[in-house]
Protein backbone atom coordinates (compact mmCIF):
# COMPACT_ATOMS: atom_id res chain seq x y z
CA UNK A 1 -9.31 74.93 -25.24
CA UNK A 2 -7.54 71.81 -26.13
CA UNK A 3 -5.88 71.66 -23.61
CA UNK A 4 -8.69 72.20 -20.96
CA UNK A 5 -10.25 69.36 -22.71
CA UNK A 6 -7.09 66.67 -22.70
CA UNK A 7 -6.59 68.25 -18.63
CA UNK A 8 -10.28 67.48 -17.73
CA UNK A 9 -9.78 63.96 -18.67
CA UNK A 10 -6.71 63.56 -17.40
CA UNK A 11 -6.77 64.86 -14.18
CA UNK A 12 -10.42 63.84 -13.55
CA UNK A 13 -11.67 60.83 -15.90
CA UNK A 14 -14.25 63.36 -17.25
CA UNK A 15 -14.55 62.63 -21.11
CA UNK A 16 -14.74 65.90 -22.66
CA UNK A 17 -13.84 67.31 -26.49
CA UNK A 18 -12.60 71.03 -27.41
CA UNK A 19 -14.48 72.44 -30.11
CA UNK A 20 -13.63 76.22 -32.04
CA UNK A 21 -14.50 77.62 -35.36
CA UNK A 22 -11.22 79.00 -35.37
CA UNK A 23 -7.64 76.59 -35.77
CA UNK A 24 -5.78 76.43 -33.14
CA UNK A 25 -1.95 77.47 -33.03
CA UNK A 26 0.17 74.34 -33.74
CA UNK A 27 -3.15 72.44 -35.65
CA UNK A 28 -3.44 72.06 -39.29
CA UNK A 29 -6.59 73.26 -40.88
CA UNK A 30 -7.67 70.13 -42.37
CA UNK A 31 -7.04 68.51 -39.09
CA UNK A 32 -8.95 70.51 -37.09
CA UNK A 33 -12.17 70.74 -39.94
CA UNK A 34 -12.04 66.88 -39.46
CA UNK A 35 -11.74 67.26 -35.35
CA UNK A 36 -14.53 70.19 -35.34
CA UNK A 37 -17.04 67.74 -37.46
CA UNK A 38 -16.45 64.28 -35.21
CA UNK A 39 -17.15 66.65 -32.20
CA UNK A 40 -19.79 68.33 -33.44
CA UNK A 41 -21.70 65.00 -34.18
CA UNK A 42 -20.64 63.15 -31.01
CA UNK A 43 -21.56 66.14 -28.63
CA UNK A 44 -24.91 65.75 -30.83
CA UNK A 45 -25.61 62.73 -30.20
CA UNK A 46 -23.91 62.34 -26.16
CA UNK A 47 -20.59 60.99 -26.44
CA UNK A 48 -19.38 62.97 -24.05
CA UNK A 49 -20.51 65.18 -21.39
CA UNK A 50 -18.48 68.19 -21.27
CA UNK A 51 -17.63 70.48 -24.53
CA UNK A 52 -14.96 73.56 -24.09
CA UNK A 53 -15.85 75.76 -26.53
CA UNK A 54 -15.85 79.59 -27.29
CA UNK A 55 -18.74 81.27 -26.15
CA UNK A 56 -20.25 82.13 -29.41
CA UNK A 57 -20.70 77.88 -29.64
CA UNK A 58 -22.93 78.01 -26.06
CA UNK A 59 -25.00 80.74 -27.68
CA UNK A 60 -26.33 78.57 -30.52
CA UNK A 61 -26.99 75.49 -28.00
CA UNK A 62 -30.36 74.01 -28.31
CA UNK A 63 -30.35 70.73 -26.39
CA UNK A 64 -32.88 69.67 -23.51
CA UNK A 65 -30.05 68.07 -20.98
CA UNK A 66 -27.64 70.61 -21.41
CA UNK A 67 -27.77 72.45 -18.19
CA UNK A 68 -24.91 75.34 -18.06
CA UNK A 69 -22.68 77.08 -20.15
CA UNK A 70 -19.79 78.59 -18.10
């Protein structure tokens, strides 16, 4: 997911985060609590305007200008 994230802006100037309840391999837990919080807030509040995520995370979504979950 990270990785799609870091690709997405690199390949196409799209600002986009990774998000997972899960750590992923090669991340330290503490790391990624902090990471998971900072995205959580800014995808709250529209820092960005793409989110990879698991698909549980798209389930719980309840925001009026996002428009698909893929």
């Amino acid at each position: 997911m990270a990785e799609n994230a870091q690709k997405l802006q690199k390949e196409f100037g799209i600002k986009a985060e990774a998000y997972s309840s899960s750590v992923p391999k090669g991340r330290d837990e503490t790391g990624w609590s902090h990471h998971k919080l900072k995205t959580a807030r800014g995808f709250k509040i529209n820092e960005f305007p793409v989110l990879t995520a698991t698909k549980a995370f798209g389930m719980g979504i309840d925001k009026p200008n996002v428009r698909y979950t893929i």
